[in-house]
PDB file of N, CA and C in Angstrom:
ATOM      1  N   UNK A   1      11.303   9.209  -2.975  1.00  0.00           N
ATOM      2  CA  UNK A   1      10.882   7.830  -2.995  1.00  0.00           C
ATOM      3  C   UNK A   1      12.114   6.952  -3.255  1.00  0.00           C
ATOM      4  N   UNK A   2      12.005   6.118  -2.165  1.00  0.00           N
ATOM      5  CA  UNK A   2      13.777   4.637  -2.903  1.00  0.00           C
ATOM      6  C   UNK A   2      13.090   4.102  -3.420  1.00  0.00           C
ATOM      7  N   UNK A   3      14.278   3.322  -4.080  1.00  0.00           N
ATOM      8  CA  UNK A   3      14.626   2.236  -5.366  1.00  0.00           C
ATOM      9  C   UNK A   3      13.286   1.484  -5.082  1.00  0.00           C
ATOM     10  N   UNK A   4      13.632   0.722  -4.211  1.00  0.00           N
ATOM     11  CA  UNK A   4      12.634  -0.489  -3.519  1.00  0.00           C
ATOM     12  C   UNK A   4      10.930  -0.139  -3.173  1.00  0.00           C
ATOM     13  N   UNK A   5      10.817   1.153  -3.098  1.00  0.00           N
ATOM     14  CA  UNK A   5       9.242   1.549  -3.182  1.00  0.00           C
ATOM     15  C   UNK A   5       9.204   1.646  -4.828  1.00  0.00           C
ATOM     16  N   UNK A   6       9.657   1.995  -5.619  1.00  0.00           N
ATOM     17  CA  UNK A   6       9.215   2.495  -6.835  1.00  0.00           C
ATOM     18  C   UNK A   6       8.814   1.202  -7.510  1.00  0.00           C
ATOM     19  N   UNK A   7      10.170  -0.218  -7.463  1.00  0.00           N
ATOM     20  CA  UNK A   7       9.576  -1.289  -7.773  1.00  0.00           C
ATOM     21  C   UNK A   7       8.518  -2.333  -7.463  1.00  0.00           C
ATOM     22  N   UNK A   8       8.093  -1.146  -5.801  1.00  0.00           N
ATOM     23  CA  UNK A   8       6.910  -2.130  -5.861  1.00  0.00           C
ATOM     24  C   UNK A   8       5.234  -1.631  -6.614  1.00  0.00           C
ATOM     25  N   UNK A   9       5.362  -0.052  -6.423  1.00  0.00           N
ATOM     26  CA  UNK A   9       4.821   0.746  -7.518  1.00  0.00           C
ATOM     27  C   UNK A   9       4.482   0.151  -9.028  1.00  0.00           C
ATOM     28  N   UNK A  10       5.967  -0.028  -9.640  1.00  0.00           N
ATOM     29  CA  UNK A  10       5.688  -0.205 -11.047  1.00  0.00           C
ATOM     30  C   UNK A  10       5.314  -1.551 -11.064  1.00  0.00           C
ATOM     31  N   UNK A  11       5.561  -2.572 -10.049  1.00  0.00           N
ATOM     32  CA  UNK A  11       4.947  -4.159  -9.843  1.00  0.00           C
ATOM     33  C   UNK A  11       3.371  -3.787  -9.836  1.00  0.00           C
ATOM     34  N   UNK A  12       3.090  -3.169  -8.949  1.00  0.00           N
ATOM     35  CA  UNK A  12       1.507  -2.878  -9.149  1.00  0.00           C
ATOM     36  C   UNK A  12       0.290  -2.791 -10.028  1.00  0.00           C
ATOM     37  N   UNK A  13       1.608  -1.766 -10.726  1.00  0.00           N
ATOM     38  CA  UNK A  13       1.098  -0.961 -11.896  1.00  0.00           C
ATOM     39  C   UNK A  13       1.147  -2.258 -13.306  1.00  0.00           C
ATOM     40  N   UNK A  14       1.553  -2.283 -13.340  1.00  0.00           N
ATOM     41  CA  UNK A  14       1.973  -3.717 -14.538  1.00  0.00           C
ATOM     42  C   UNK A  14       0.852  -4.931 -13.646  1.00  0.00           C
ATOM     43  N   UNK A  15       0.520  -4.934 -12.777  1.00  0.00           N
ATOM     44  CA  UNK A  15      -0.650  -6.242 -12.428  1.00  0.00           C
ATOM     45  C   UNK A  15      -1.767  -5.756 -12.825  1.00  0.00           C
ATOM     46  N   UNK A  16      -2.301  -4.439 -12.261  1.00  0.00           N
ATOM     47  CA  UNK A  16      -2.815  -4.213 -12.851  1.00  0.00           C
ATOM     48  C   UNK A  16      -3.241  -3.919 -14.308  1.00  0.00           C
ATOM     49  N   UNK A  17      -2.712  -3.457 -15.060  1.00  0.00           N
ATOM     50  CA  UNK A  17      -2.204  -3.899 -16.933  1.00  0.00           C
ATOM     51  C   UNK A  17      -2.585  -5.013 -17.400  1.00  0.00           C
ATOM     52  N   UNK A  18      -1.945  -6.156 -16.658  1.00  0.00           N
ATOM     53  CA  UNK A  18      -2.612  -7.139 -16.641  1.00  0.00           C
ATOM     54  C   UNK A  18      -4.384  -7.454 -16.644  1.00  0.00           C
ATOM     55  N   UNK A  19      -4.732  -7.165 -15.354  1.00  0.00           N
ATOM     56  CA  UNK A  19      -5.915  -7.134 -14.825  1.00  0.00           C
ATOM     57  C   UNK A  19      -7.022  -6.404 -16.173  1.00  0.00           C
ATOM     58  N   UNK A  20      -6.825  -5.897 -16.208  1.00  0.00           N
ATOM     59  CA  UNK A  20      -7.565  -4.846 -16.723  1.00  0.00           C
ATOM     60  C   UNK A  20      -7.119  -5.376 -18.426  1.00  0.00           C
ATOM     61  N   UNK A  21      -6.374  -5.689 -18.944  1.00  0.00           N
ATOM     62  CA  UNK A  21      -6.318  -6.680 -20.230  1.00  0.00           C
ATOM     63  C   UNK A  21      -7.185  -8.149 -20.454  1.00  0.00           C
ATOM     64  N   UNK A  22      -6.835  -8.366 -19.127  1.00  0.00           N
ATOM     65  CA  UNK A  22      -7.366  -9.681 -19.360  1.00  0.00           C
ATOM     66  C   UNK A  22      -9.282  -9.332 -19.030  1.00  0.00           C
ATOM     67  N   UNK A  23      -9.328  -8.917 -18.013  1.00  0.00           N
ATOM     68  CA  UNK A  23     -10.565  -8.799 -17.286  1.00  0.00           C
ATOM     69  C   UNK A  23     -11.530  -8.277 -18.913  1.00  0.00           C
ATOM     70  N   UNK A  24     -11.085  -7.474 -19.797  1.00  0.00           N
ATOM     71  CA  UNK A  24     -11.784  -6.881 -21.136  1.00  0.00           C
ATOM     72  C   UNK A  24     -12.203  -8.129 -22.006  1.00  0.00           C
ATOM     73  N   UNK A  25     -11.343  -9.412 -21.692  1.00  0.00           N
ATOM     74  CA  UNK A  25     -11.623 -10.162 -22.620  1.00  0.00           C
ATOM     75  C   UNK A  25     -12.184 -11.375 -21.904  1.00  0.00           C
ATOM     76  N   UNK A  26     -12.580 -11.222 -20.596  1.00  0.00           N
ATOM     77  CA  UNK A  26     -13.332 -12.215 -19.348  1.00  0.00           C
ATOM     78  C   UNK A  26     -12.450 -13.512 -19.355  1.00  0.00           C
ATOM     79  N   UNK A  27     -10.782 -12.636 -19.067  1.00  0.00           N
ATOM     80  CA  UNK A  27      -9.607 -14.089 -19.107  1.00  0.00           C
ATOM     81  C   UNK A  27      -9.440 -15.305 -19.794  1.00  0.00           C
ATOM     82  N   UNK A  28     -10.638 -15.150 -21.211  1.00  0.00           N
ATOM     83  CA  UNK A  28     -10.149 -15.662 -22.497  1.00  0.00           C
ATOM     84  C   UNK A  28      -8.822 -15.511 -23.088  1.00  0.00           C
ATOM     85  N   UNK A  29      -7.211 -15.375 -22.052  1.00  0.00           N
ATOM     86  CA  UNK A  29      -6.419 -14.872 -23.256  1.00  0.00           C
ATOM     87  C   UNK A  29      -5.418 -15.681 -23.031  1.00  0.00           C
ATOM     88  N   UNK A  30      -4.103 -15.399 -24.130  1.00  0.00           N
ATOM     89  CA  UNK A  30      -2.635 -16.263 -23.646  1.00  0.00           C
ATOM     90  C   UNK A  30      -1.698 -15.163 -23.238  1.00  0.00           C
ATOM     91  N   UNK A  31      -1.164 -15.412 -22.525  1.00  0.00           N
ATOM     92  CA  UNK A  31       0.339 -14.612 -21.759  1.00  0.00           C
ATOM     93  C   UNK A  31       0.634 -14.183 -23.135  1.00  0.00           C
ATOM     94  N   UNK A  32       0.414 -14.785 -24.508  1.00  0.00           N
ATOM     95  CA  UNK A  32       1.478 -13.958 -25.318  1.00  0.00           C
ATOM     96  C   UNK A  32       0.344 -12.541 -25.981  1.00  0.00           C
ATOM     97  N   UNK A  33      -0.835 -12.792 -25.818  1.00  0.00           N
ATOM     98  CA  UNK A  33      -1.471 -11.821 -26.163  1.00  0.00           C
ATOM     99  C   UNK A  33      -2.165 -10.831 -25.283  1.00  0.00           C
ATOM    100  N   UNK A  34      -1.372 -11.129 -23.702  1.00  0.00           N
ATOM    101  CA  UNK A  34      -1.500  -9.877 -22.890  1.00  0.00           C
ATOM    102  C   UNK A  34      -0.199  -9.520 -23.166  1.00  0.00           C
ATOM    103  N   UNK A  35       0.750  -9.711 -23.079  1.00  0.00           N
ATOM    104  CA  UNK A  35       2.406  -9.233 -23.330  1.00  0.00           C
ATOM    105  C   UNK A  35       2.148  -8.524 -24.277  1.00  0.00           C
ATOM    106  N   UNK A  36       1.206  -8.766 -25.975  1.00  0.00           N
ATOM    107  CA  UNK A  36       1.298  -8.056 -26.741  1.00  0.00           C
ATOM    108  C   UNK A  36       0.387  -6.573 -26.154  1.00  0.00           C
ATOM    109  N   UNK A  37      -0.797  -7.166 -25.441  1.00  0.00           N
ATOM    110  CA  UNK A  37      -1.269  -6.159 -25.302  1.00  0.00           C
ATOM    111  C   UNK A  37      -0.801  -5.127 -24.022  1.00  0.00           C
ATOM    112  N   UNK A  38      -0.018  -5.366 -23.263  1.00  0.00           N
ATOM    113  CA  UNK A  38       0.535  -4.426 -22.286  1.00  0.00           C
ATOM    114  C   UNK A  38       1.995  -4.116 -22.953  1.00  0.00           C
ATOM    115  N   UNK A  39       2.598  -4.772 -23.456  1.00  0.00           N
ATOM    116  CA  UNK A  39       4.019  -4.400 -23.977  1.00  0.00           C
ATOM    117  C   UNK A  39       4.964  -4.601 -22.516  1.00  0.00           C
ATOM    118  N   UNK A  40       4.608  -6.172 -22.689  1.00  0.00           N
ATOM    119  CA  UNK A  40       5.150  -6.581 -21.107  1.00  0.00           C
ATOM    120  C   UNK A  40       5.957  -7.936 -22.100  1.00  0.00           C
ATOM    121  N   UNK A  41       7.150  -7.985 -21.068  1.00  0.00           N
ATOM    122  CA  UNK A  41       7.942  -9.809 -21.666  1.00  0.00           C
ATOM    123  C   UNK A  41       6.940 -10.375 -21.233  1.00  0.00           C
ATOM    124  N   UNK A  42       6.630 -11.597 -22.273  1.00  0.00           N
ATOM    125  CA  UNK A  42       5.665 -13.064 -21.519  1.00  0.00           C
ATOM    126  C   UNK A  42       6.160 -13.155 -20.508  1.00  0.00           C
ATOM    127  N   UNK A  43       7.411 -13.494 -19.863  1.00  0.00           N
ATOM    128  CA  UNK A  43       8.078 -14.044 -19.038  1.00  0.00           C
ATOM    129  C   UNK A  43       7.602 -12.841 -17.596  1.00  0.00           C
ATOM    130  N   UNK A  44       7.854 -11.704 -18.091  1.00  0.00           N
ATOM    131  CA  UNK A  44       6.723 -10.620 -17.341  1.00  0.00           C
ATOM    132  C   UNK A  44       5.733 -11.247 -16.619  1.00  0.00           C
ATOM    133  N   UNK A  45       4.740 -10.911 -17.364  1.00  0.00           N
ATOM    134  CA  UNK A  45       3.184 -11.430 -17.424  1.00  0.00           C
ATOM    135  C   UNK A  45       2.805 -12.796 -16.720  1.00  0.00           C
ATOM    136  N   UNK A  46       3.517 -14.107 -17.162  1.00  0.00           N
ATOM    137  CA  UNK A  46       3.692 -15.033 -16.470  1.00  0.00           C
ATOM    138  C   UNK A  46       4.262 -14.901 -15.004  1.00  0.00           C
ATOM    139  N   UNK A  47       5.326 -14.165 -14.674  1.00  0.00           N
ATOM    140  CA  UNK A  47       5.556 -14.073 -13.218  1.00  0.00           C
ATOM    141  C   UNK A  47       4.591 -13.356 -12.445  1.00  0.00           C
ATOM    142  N   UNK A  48       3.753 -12.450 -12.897  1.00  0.00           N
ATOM    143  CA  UNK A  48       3.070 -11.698 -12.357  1.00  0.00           C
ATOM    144  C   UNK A  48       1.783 -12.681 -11.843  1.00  0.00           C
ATOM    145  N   UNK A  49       1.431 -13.115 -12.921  1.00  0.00           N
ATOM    146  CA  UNK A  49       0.400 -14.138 -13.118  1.00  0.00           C
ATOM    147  C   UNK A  49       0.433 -14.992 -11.992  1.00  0.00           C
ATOM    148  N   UNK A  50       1.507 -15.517 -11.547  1.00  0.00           N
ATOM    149  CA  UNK A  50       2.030 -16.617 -10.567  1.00  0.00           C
ATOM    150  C   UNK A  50       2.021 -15.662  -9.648  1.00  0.00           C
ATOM    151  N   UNK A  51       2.319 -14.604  -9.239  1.00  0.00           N
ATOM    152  CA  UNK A  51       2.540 -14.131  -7.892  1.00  0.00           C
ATOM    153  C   UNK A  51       1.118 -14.079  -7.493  1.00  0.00           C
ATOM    154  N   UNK A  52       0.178 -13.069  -8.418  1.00  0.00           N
ATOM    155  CA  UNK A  52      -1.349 -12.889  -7.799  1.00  0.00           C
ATOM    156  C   UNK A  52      -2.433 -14.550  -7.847  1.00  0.00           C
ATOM    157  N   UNK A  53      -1.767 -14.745  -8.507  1.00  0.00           N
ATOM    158  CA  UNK A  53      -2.551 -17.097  -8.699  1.00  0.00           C
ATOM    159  C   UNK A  53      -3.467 -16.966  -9.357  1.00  0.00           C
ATOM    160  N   UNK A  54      -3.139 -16.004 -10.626  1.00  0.00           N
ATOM    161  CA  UNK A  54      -3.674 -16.180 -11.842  1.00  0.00           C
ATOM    162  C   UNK A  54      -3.131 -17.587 -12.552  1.00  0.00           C
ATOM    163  N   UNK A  55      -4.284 -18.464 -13.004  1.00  0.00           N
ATOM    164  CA  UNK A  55      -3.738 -19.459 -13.451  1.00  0.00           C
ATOM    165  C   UNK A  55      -3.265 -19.222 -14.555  1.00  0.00           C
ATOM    166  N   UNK A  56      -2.090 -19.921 -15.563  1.00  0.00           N
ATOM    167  CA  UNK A  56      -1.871 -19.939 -16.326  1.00  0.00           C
ATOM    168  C   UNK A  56      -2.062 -21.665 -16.702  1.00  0.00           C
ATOM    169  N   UNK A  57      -3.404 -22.255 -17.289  1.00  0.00           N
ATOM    170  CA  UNK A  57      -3.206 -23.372 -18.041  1.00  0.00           C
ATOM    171  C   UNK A  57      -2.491 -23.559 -19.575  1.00  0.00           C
ATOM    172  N   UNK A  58      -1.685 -23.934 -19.763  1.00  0.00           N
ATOM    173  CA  UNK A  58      -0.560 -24.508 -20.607  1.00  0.00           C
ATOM    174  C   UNK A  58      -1.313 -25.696 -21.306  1.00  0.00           C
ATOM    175  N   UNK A  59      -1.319 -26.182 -22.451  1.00  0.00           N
ATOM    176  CA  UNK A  59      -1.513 -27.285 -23.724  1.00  0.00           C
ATOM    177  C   UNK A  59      -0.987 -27.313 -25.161  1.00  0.00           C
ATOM    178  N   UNK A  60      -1.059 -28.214 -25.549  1.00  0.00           N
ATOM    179  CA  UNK A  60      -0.942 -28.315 -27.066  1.00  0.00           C
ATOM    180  C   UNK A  60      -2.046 -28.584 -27.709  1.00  0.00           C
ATOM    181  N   UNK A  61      -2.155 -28.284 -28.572  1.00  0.00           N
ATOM    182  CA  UNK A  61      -3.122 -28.116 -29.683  1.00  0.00           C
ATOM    183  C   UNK A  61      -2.685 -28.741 -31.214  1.00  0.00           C
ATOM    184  N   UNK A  62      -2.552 -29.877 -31.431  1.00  0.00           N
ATOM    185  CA  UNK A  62      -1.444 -30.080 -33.301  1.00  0.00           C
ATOM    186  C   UNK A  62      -0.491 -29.192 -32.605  1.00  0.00           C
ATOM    187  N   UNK A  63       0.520 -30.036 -32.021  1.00  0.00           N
ATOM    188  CA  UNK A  63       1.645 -29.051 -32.325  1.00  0.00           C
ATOM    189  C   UNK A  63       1.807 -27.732 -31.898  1.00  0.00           C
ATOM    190  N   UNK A  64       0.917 -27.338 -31.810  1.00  0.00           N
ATOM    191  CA  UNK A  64       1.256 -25.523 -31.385  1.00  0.00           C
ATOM    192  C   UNK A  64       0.728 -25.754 -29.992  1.00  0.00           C
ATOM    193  N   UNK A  65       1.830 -24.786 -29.090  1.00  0.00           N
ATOM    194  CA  UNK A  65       1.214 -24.873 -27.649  1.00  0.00           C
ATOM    195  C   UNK A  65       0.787 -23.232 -27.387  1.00  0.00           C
ATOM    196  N   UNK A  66      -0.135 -23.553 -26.782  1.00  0.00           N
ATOM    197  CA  UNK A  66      -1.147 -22.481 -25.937  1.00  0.00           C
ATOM    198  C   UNK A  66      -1.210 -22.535 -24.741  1.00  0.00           C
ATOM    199  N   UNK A  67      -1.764 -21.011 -24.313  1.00  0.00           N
ATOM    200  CA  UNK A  67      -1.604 -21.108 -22.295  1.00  0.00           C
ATOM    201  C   UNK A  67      -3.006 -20.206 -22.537  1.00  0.00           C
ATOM    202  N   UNK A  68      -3.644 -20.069 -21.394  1.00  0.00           N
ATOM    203  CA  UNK A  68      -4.983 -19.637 -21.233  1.00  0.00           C
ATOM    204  C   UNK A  68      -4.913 -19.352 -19.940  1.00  0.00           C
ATOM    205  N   UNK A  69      -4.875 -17.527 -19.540  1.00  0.00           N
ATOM    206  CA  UNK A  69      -4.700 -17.137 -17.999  1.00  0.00           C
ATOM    207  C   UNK A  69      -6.116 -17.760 -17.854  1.00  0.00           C
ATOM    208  N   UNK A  70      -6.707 -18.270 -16.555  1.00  0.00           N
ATOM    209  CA  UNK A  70      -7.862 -18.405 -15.822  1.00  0.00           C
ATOM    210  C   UNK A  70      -7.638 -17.963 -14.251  1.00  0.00           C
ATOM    211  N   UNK A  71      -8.813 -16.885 -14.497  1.00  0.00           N
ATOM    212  CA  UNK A  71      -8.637 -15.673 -12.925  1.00  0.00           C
ATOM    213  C   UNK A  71      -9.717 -16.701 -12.615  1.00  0.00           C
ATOM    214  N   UNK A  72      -9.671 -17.141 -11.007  1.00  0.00           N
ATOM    215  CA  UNK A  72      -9.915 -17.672 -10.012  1.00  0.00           C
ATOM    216  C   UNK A  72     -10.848 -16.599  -9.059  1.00  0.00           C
ATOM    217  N   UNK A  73     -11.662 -16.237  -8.873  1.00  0.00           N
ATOM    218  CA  UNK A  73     -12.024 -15.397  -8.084  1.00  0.00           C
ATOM    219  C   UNK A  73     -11.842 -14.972  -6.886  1.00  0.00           C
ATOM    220  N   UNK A  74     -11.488 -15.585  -6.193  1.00  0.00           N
ATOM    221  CA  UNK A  74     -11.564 -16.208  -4.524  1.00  0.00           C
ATOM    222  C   UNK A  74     -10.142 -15.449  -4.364  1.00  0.00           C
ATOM    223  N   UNK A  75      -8.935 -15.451  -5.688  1.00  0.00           N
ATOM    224  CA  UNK A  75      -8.176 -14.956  -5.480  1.00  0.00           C
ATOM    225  C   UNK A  75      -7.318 -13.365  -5.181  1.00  0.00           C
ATOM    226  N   UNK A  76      -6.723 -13.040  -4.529  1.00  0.00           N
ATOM    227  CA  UNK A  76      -6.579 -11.473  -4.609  1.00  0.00           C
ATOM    228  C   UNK A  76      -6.588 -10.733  -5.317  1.00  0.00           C
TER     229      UNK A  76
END
């Protein structure tokens, strides 16, 4: 197997991680508490998020900011 198949493999594999994190909690979550829960960088999780058009809504709250993936259905 090359370089370039394996990374699209482990890309897969990590969306799914995703998927299957979030989908347990019916996409109630934040990028930082799927990162915790896959043991993925936010920055991870967030790109991934953006490639499949998982939303990531972003806010503040007092001061503290929060993001909230919202899966779209319609989407792949």
């Amino acid at each position: 197997m090359k370089s370039g198949e394996n990374r699209v493999i482990i890309g897969k594999a990590n969306a799914f991680r995703i998927w299957r994190a979030a989908s347990s909690v019916n996409w109630d979550c934040t990028a930082k508490e799927l990162s915790d829960e896959t043991g993925l960088a936010e920055s991870t999780v967030r790109k991934i998020c953006a490639e499949k058009g998982w939303d990531i809504v972003t806010g503040y709250t007092g001061g503290t900011k929060w993001d909230v993936v919202t899966h779209i259905s319609n989407n792949r």
